[in-house]
N, C-alpha and C. Protein backbone atom coordinates (compact mmCIF):
# COMPACT_ATOMS: atom_id res chain seq x y z
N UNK A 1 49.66 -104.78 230.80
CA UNK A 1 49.96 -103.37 230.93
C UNK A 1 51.28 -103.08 230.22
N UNK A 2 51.02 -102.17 229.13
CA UNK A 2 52.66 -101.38 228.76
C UNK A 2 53.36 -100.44 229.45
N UNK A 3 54.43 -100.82 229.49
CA UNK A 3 55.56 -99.32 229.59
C UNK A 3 56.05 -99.15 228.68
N UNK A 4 55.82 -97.83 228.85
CA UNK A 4 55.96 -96.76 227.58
C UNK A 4 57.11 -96.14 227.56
N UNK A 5 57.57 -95.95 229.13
CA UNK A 5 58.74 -95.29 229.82
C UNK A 5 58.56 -94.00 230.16
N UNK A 6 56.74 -93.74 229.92
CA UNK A 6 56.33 -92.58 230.16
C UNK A 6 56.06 -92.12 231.50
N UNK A 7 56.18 -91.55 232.31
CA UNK A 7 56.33 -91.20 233.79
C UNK A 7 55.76 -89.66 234.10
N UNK A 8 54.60 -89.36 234.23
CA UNK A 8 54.59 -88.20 234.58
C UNK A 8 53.87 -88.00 235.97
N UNK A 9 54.99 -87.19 237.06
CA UNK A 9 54.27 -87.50 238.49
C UNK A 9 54.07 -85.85 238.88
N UNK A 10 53.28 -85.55 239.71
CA UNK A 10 51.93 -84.74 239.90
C UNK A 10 52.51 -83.50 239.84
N UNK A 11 53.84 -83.37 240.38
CA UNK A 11 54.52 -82.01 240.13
C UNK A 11 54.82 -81.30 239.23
N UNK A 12 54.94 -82.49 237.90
CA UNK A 12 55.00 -82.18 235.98
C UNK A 12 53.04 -82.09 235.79
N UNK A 13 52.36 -82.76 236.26
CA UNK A 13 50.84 -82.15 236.00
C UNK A 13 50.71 -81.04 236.39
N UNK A 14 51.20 -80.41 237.77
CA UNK A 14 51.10 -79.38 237.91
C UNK A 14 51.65 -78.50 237.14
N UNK A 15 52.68 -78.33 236.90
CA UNK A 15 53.69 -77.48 235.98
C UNK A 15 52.60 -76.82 234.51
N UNK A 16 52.31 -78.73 234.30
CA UNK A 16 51.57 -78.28 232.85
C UNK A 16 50.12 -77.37 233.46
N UNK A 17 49.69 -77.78 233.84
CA UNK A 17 48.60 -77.04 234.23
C UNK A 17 48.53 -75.87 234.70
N UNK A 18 50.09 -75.01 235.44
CA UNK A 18 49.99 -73.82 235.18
C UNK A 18 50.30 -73.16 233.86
N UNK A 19 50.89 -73.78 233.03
CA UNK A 19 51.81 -73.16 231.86
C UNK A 19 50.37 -73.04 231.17
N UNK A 20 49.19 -73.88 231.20
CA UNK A 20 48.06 -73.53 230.39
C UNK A 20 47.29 -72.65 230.62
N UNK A 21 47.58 -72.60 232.14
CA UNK A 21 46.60 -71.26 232.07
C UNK A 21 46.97 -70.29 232.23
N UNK A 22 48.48 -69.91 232.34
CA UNK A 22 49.07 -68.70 231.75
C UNK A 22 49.03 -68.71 230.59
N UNK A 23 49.17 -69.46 229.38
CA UNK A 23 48.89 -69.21 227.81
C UNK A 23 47.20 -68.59 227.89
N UNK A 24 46.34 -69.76 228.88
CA UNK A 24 44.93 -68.73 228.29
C UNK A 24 44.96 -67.44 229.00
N UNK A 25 45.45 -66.82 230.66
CA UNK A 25 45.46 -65.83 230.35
C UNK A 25 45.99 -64.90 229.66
N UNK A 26 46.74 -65.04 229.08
CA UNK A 26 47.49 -63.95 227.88
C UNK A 26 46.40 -64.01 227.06
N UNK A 27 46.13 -65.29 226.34
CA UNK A 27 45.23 -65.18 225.33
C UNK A 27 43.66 -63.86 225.72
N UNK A 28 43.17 -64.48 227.24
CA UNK A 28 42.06 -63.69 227.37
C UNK A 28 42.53 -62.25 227.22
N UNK A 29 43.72 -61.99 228.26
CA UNK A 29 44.16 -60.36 227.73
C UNK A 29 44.15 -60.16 226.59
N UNK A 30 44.70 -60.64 225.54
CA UNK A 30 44.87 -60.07 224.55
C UNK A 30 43.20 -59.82 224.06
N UNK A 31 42.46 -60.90 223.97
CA UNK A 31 41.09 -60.72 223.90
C UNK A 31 40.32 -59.63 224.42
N UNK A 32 40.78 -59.27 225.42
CA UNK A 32 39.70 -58.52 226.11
C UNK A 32 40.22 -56.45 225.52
N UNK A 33 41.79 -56.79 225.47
CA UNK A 33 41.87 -55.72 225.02
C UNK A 33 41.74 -55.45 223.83
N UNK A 34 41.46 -56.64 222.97
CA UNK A 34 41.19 -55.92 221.56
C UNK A 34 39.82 -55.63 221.26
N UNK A 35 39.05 -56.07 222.19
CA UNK A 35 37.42 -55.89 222.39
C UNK A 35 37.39 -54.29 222.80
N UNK A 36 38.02 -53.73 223.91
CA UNK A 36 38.02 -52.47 224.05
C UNK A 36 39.03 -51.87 223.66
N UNK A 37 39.66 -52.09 223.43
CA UNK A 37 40.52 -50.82 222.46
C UNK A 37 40.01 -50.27 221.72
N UNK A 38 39.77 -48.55 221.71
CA UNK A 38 39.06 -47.84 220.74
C UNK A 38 39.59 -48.15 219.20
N UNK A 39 38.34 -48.22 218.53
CA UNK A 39 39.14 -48.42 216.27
C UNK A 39 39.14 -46.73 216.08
N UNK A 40 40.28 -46.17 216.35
CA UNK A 40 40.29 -45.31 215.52
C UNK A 40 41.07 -45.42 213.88
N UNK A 41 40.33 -45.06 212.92
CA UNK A 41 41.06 -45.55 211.62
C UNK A 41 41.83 -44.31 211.23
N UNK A 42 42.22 -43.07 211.68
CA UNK A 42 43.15 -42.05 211.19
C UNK A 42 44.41 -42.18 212.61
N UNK A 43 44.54 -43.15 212.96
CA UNK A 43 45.92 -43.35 213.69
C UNK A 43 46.55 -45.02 213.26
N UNK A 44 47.49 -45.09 212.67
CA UNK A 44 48.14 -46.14 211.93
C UNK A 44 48.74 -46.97 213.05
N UNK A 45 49.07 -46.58 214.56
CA UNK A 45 49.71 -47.58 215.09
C UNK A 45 48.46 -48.42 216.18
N UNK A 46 47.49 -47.44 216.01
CA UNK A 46 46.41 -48.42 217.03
C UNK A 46 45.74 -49.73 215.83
N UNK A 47 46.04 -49.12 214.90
CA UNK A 47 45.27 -50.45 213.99
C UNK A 47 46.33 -51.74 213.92
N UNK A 48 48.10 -51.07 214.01
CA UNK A 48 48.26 -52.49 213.97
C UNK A 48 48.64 -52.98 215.40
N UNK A 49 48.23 -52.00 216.83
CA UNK A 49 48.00 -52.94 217.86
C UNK A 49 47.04 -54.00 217.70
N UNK A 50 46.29 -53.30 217.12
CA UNK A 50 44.84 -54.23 216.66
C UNK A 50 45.33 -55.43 216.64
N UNK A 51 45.67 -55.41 215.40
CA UNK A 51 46.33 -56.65 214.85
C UNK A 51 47.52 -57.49 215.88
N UNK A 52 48.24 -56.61 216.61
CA UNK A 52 49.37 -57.80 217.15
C UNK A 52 48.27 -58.28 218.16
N UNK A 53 47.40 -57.45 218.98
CA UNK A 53 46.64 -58.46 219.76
C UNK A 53 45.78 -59.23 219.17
N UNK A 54 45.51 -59.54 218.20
CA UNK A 54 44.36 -60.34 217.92
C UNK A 54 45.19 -61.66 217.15
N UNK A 55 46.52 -61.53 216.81
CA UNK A 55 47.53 -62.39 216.82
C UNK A 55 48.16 -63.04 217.66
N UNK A 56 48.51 -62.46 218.73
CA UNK A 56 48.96 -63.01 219.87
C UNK A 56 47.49 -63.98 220.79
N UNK A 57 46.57 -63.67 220.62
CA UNK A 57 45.71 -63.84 221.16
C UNK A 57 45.23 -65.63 220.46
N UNK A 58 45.33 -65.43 218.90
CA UNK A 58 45.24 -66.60 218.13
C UNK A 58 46.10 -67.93 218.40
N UNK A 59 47.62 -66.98 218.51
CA UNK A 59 48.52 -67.96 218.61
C UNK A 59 48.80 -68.35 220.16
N UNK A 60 48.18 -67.75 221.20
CA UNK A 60 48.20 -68.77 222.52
C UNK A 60 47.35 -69.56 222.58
N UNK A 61 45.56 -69.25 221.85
CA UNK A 61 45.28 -70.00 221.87
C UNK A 61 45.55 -71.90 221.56
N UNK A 62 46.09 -71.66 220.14
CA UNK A 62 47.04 -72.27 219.19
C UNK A 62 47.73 -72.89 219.89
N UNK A 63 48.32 -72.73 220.65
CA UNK A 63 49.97 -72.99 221.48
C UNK A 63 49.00 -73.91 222.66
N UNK A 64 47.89 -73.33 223.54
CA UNK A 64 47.27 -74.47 224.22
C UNK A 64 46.67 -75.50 223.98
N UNK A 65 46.36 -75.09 222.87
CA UNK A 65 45.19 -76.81 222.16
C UNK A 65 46.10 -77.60 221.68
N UNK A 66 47.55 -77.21 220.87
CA UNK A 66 48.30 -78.22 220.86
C UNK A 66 49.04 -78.69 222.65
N UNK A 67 49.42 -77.99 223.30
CA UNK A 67 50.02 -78.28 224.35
C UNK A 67 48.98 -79.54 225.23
N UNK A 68 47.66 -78.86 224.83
CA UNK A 68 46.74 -79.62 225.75
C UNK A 68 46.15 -81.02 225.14
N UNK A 69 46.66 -81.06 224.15
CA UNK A 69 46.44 -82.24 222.74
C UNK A 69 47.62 -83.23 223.77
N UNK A 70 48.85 -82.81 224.11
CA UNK A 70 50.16 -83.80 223.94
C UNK A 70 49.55 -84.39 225.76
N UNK A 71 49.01 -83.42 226.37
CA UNK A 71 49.07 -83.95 227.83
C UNK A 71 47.84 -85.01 227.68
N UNK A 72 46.88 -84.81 226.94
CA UNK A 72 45.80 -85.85 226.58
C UNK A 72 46.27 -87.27 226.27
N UNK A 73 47.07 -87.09 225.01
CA UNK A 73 47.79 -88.48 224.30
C UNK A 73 48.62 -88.85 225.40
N UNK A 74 49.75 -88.28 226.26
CA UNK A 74 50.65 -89.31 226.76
C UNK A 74 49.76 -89.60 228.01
N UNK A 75 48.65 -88.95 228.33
CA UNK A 75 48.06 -89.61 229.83
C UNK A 75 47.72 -90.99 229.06
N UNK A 76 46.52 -90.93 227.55
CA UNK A 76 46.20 -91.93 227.50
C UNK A 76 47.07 -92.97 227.09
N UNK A 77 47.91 -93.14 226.41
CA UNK A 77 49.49 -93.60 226.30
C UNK A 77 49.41 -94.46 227.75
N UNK A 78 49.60 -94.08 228.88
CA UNK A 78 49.89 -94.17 230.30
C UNK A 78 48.42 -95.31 230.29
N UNK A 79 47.59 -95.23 230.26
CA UNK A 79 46.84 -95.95 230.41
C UNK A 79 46.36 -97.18 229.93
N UNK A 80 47.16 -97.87 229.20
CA UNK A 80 46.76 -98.90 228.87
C UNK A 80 47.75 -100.13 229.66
């Protein structure tokens, strides 16, 4: 068995595991409101709400698959 010096005890799992699913709910908000938000194309600032939600929405996703990438590697790290 290695040590890694990696240590993560249930209160840091927890932590991570809320921080992810506050990134996906933002992400779903942002999702859900850019699904209903009316397209009107003769008003210039709803198009680029458009856009910041469907950005923000990209980049939490983004932000969890790497976040959820690092808790994967150091569990398995931990396991050998």
């Amino acid at each position: 068995m290695f040590d890694l010096g990696i240590t993560i005890t249930n209160t840091e799992l927890i932590k991570q595991g809320l921080f992810i699913e506050l990134l996906l709910l933002i992400a779903l908000s942002c999702i859900i409101k850019f699904i209903s938000a009316p397209k009107q194309s003769s008003a210039f600032s709803s198009k680029n709400n458009h856009s910041f939600l469907l950005i923000g929405a990209v980049i939490s996703i983004i932000i969890v698959m790497i976040y959820a990438g690092y808790i994967i590697f150091s569990r398995a790290f931990i396991s050998f």
